[in-house]
PDB file of N, CA and C in Angstrom:
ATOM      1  N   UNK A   1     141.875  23.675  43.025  1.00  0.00           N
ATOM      2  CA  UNK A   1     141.431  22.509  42.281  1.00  0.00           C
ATOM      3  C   UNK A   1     142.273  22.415  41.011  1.00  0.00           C
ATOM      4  N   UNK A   2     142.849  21.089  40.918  1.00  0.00           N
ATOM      5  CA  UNK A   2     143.821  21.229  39.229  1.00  0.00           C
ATOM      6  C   UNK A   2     142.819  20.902  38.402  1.00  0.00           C
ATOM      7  N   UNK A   3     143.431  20.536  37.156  1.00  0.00           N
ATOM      8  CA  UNK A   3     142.346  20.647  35.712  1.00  0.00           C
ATOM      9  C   UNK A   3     141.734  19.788  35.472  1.00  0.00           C
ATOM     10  N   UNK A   4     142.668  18.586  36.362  1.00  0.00           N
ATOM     11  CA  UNK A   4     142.168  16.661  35.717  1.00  0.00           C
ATOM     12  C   UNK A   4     140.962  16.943  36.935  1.00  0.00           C
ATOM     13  N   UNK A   5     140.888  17.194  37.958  1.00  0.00           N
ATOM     14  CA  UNK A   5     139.451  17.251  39.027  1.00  0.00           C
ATOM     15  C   UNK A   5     138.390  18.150  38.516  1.00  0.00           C
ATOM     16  N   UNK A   6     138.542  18.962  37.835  1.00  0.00           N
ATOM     17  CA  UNK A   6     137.964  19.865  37.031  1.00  0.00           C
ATOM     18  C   UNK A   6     137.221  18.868  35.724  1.00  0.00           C
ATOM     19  N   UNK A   7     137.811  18.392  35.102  1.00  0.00           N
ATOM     20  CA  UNK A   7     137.645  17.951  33.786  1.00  0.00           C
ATOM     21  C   UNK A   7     136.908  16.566  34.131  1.00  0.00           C
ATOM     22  N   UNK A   8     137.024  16.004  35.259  1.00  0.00           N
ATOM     23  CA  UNK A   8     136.510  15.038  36.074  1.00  0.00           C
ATOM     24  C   UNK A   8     134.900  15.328  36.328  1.00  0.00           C
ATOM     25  N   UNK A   9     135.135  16.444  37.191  1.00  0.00           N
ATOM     26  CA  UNK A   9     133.759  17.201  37.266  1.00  0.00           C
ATOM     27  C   UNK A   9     132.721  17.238  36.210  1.00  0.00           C
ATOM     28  N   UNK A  10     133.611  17.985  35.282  1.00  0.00           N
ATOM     29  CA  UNK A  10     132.502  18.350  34.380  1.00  0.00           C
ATOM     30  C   UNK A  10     131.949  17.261  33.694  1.00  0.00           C
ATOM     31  N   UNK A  11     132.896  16.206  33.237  1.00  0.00           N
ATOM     32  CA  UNK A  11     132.556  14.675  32.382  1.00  0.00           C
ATOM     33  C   UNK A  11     131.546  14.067  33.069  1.00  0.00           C
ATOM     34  N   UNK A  12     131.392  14.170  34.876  1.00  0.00           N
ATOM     35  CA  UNK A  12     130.427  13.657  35.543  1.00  0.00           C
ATOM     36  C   UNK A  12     129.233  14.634  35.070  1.00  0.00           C
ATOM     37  N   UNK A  13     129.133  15.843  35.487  1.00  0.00           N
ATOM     38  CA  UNK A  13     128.122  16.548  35.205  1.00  0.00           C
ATOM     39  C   UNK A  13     127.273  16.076  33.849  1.00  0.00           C
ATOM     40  N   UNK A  14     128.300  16.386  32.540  1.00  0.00           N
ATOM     41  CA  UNK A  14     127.908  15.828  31.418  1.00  0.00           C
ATOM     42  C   UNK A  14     126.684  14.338  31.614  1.00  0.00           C
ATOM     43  N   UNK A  15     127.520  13.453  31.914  1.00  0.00           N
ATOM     44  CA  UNK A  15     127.229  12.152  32.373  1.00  0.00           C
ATOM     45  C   UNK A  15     125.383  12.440  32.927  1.00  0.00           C
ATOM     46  N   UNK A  16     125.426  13.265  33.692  1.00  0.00           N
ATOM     47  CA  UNK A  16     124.036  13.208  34.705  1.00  0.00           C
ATOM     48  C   UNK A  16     123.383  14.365  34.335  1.00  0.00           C
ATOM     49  N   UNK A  17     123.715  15.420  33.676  1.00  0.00           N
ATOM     50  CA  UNK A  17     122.605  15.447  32.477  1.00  0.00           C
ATOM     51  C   UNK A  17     122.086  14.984  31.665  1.00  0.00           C
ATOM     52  N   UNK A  18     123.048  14.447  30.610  1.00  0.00           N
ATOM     53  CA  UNK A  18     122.685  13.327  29.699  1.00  0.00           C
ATOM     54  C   UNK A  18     121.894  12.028  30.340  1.00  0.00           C
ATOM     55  N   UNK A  19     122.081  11.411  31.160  1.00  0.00           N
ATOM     56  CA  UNK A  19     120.843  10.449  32.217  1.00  0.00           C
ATOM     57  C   UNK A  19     119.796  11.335  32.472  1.00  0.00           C
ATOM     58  N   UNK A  20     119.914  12.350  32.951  1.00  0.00           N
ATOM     59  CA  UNK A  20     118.455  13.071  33.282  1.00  0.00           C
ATOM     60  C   UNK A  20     117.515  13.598  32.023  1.00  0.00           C
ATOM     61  N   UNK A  21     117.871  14.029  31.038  1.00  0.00           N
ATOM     62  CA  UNK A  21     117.295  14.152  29.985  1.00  0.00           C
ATOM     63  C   UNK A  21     116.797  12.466  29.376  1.00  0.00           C
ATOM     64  N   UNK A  22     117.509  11.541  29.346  1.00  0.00           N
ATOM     65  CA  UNK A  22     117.043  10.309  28.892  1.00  0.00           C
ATOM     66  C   UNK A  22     115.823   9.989  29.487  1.00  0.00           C
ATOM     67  N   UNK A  23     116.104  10.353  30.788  1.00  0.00           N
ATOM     68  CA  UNK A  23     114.703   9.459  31.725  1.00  0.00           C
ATOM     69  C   UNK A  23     113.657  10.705  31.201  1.00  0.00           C
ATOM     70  N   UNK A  24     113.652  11.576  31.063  1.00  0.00           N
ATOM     71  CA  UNK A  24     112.520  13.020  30.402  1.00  0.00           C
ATOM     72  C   UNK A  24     112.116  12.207  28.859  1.00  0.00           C
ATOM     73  N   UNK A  25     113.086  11.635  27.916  1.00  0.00           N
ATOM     74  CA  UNK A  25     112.979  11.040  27.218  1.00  0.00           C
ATOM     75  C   UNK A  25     111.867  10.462  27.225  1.00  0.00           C
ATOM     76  N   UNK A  26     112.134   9.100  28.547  1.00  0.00           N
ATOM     77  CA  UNK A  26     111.364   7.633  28.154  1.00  0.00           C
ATOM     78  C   UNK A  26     109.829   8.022  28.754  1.00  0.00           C
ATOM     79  N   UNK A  27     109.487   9.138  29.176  1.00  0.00           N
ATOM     80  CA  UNK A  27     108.303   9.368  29.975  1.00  0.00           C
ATOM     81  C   UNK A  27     107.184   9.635  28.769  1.00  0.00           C
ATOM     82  N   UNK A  28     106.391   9.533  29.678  1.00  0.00           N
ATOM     83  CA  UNK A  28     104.678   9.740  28.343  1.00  0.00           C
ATOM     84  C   UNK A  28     104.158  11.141  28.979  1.00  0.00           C
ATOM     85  N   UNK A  29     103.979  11.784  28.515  1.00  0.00           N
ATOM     86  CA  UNK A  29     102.611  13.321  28.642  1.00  0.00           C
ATOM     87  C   UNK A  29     101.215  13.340  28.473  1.00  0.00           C
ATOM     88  N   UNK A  30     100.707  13.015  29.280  1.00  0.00           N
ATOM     89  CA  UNK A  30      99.337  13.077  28.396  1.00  0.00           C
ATOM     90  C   UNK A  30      98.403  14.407  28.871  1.00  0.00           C
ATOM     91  N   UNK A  31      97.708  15.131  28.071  1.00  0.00           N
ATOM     92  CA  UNK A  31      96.500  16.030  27.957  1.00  0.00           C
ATOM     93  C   UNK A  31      95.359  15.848  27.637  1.00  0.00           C
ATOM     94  N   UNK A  32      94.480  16.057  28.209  1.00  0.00           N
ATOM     95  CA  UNK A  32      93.028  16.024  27.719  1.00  0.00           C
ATOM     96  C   UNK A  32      92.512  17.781  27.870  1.00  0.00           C
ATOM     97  N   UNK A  33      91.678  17.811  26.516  1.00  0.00           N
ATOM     98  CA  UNK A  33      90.843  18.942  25.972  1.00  0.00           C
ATOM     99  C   UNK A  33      89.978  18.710  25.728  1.00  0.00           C
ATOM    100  N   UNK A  34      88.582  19.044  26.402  1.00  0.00           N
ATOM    101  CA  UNK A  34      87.345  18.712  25.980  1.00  0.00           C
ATOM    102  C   UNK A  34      87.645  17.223  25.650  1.00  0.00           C
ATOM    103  N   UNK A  35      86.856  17.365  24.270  1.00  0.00           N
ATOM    104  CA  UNK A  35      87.021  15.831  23.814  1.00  0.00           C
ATOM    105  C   UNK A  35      87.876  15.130  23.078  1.00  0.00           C
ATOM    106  N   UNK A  36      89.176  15.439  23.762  1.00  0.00           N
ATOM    107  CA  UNK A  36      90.628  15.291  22.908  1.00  0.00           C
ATOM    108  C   UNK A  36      91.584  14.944  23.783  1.00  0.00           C
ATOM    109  N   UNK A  37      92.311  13.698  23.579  1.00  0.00           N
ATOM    110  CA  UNK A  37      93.032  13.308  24.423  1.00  0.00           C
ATOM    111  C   UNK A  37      94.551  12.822  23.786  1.00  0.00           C
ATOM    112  N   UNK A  38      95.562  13.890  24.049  1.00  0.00           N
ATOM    113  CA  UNK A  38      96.884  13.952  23.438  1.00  0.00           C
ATOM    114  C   UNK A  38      97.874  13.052  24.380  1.00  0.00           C
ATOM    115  N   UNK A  39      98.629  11.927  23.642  1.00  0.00           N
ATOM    116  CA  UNK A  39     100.029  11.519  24.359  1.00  0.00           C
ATOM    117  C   UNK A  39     101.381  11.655  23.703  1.00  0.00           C
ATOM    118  N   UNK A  40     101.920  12.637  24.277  1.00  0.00           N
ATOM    119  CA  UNK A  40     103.587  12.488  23.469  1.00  0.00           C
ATOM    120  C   UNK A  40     104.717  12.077  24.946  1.00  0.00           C
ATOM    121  N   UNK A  41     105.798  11.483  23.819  1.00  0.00           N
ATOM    122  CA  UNK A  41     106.890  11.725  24.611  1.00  0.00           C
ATOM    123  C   UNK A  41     107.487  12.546  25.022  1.00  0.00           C
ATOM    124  N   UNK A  42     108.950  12.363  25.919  1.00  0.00           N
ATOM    125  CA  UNK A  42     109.989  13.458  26.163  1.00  0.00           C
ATOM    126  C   UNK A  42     110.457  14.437  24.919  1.00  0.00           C
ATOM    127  N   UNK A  43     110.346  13.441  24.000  1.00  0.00           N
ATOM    128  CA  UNK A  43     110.719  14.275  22.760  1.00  0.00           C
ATOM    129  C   UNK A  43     110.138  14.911  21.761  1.00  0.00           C
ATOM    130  N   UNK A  44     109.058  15.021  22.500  1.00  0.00           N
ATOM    131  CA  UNK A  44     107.438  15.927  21.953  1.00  0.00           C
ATOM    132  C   UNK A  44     107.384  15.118  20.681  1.00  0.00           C
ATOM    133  N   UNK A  45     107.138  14.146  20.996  1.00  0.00           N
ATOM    134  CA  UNK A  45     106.212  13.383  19.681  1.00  0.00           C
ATOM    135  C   UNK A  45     105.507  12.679  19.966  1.00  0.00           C
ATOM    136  N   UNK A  46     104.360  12.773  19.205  1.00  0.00           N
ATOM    137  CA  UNK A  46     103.038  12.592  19.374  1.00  0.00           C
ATOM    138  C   UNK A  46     102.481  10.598  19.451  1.00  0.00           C
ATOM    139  N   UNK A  47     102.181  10.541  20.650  1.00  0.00           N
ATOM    140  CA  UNK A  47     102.311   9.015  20.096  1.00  0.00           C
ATOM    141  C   UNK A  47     100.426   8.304  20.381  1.00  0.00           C
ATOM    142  N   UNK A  48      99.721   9.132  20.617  1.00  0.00           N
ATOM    143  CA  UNK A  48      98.753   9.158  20.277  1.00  0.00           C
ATOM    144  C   UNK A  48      97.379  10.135  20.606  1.00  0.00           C
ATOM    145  N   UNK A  49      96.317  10.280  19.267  1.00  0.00           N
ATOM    146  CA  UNK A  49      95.240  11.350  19.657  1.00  0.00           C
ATOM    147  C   UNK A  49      94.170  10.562  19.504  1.00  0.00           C
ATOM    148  N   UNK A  50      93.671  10.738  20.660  1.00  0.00           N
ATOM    149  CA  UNK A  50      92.495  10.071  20.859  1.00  0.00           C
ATOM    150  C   UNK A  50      91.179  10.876  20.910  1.00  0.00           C
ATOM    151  N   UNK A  51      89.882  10.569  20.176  1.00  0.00           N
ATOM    152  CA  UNK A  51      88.923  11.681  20.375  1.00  0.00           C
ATOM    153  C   UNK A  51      87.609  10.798  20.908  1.00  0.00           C
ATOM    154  N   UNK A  52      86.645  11.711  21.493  1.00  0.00           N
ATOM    155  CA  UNK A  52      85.851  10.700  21.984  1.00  0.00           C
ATOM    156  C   UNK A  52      84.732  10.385  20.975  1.00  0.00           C
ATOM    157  N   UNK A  53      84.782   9.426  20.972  1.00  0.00           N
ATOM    158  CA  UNK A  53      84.288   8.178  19.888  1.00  0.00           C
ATOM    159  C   UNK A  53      82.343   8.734  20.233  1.00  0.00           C
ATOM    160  N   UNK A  54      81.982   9.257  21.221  1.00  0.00           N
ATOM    161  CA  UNK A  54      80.841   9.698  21.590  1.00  0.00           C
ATOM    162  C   UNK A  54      79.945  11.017  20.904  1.00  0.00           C
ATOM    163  N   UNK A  55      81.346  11.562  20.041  1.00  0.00           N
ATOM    164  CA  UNK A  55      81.008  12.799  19.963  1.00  0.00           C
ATOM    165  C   UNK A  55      80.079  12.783  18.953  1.00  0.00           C
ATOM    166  N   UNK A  56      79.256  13.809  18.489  1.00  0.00           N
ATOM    167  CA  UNK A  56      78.728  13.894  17.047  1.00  0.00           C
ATOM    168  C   UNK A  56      79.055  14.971  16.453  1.00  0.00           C
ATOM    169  N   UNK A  57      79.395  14.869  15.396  1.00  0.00           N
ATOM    170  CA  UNK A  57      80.234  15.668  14.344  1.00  0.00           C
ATOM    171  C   UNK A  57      79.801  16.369  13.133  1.00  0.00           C
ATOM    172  N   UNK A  58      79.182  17.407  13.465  1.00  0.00           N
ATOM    173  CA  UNK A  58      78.814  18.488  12.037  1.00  0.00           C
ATOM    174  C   UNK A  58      79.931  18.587  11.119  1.00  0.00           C
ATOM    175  N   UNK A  59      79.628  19.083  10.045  1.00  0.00           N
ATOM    176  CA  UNK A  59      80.571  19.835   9.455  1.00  0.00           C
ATOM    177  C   UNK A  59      81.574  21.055  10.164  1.00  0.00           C
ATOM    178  N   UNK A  60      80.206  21.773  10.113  1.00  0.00           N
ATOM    179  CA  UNK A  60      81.179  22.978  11.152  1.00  0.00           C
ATOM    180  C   UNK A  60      81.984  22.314  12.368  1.00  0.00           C
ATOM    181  N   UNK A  61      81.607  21.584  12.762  1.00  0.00           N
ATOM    182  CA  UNK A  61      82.236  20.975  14.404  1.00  0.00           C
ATOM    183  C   UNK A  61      83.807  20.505  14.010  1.00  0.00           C
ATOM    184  N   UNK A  62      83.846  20.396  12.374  1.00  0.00           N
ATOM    185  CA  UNK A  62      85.114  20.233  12.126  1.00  0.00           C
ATOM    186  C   UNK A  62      86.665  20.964  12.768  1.00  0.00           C
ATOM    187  N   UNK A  63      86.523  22.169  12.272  1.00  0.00           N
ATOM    188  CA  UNK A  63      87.152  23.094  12.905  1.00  0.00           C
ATOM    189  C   UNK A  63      87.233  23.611  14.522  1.00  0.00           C
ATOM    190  N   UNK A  64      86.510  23.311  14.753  1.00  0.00           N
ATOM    191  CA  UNK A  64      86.445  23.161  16.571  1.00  0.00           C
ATOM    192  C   UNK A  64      87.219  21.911  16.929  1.00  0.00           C
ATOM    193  N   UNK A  65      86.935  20.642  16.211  1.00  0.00           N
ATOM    194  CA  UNK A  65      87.663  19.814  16.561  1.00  0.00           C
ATOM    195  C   UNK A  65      89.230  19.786  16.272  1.00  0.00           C
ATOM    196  N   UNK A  66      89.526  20.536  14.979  1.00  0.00           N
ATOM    197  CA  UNK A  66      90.934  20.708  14.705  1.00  0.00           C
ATOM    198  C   UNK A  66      91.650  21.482  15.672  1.00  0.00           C
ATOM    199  N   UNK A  67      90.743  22.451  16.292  1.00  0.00           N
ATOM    200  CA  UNK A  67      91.334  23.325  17.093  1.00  0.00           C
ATOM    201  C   UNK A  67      91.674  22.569  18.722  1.00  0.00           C
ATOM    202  N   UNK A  68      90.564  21.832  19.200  1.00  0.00           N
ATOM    203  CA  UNK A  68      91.397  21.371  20.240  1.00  0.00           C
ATOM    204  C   UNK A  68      92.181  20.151  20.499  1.00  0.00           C
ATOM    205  N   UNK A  69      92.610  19.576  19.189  1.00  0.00           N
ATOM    206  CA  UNK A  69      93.550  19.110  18.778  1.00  0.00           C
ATOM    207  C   UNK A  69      95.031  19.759  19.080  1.00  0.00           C
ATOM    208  N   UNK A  70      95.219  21.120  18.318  1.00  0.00           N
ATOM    209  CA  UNK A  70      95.891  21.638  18.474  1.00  0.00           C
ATOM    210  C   UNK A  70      96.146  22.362  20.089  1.00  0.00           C
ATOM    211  N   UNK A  71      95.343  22.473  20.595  1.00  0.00           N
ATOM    212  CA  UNK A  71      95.337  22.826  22.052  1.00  0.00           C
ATOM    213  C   UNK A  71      95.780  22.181  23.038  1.00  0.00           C
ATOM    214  N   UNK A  72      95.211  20.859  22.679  1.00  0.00           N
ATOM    215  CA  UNK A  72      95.566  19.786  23.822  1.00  0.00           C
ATOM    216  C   UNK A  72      97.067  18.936  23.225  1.00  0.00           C
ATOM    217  N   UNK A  73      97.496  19.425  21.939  1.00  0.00           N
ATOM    218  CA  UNK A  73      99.110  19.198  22.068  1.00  0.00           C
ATOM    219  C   UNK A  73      99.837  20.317  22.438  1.00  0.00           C
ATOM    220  N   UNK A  74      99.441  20.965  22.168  1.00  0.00           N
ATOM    221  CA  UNK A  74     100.659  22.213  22.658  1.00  0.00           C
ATOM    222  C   UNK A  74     100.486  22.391  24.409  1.00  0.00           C
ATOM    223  N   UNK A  75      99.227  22.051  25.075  1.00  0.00           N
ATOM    224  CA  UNK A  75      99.532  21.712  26.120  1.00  0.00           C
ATOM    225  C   UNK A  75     100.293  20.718  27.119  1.00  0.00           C
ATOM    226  N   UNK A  76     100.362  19.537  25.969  1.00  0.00           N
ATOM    227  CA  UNK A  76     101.159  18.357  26.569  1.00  0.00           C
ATOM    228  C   UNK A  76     102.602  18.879  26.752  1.00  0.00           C
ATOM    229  N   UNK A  77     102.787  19.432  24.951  1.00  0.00           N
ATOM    230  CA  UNK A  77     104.282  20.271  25.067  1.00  0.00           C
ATOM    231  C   UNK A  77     104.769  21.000  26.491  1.00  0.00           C
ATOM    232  N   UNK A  78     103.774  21.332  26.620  1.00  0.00           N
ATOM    233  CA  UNK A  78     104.243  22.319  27.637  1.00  0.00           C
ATOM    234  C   UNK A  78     104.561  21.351  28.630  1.00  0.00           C
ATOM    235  N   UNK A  79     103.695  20.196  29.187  1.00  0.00           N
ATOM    236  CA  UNK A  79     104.110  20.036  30.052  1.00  0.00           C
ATOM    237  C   UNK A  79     105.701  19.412  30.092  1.00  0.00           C
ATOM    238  N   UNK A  80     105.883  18.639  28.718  1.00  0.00           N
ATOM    239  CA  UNK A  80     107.113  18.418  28.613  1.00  0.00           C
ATOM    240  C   UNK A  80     108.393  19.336  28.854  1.00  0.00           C
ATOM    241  N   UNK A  81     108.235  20.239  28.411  1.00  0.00           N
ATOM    242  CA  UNK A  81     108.986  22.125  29.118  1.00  0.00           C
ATOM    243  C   UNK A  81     109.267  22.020  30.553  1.00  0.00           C
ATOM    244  N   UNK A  82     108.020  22.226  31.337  1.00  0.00           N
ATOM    245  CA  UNK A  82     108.027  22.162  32.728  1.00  0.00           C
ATOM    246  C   UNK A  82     108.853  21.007  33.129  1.00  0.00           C
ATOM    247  N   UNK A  83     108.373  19.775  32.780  1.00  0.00           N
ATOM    248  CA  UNK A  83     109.411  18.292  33.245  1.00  0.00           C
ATOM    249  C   UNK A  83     110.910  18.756  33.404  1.00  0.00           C
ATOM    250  N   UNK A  84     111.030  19.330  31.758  1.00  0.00           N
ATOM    251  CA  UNK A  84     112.246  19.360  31.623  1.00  0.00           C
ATOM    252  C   UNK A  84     113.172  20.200  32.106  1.00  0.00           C
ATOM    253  N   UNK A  85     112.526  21.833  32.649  1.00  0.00           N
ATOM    254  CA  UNK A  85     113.411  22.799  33.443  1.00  0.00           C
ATOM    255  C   UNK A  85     112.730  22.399  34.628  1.00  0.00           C
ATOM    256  N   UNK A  86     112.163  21.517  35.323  1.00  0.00           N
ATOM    257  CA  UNK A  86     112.301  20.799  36.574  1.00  0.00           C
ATOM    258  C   UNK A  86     113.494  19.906  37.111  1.00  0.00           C
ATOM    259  N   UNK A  87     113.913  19.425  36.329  1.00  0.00           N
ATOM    260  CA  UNK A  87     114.849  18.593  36.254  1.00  0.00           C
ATOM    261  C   UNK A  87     116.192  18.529  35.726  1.00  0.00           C
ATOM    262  N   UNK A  88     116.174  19.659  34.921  1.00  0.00           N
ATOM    263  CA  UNK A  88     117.716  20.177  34.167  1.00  0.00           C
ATOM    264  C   UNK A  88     118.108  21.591  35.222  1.00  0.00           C
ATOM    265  N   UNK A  89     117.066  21.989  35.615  1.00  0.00           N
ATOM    266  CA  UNK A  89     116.904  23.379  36.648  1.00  0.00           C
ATOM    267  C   UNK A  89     118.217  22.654  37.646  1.00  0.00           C
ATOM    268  N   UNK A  90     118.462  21.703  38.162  1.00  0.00           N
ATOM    269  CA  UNK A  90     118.842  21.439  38.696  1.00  0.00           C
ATOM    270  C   UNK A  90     120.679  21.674  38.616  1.00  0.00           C
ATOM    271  N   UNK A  91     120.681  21.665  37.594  1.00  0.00           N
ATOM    272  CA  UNK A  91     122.357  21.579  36.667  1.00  0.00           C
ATOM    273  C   UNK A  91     122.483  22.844  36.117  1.00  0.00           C
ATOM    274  N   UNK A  92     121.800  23.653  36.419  1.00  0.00           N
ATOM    275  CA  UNK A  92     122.012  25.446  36.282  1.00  0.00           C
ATOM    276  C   UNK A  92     121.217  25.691  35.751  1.00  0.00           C
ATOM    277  N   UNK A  93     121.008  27.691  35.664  1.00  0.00           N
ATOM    278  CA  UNK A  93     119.923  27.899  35.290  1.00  0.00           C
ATOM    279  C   UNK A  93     120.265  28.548  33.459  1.00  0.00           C
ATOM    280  N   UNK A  94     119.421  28.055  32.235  1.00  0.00           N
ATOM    281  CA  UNK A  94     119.634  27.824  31.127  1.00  0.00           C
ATOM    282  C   UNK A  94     119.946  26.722  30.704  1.00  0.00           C
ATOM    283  N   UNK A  95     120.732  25.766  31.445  1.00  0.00           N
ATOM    284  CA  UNK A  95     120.622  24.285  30.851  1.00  0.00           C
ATOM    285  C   UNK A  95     120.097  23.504  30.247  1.00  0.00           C
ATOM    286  N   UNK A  96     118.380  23.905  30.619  1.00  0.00           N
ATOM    287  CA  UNK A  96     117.212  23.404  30.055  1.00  0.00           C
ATOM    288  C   UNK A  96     116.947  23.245  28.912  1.00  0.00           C
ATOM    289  N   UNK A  97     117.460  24.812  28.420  1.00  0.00           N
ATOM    290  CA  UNK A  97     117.266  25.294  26.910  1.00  0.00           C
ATOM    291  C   UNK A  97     117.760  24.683  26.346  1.00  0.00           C
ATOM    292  N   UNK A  98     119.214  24.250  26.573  1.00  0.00           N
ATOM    293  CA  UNK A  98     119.874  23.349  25.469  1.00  0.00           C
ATOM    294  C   UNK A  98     119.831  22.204  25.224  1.00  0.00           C
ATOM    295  N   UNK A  99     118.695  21.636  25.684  1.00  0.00           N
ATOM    296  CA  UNK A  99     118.139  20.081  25.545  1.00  0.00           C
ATOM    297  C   UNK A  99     117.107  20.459  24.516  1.00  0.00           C
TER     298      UNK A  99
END
């Protein structure tokens, strides 16, 4: 193989990672926790927390509620992780990471 089919290669590769991470991009995540309902994007940001409007709320219940706040985003995260070495998995293994 010479260098220009080589260099060809890889510019494609480039090319269709960079598309495959975009479309990971434009996607939504959503989680639900108890009574907590997280949506982020590909780019783990948060684009909305929703709680149920049903609940009733002590003081103390405060901190329970902060907490699965925090639960049910770091779970969305995750799933964004998984998406993303689902789909970068594909273009070798570590690729993922560097998105």
């Amino acid at each position: 193989m010479n260098m220009q089919a080589l260099m060809k290669q890889a510019q494609k590769m480039q090319k269709d990672v960079m598309n495959a991470k975009e479309e990971i991009n434009k996607k939504n995540f959503t989680e639900e926790y108890s009574n907590v309902k997280v949506e982020v994007n590909g780019n783990k940001e948060i684009l909305k927390i929703e709680i149920d409007k049903n609940m009733e709320l002590e003081k103390d219940d405060i901190e329970m509620l902060e907490d699965m706040i925090v639960i049910a985003i770091n779970n969305a995260f995750k799933k964004v992780d998984n998406e993303t070495e689902k789909v970068m998995g594909k273009f070798g293994p570590g690729l993922s990471g560097l998105m």
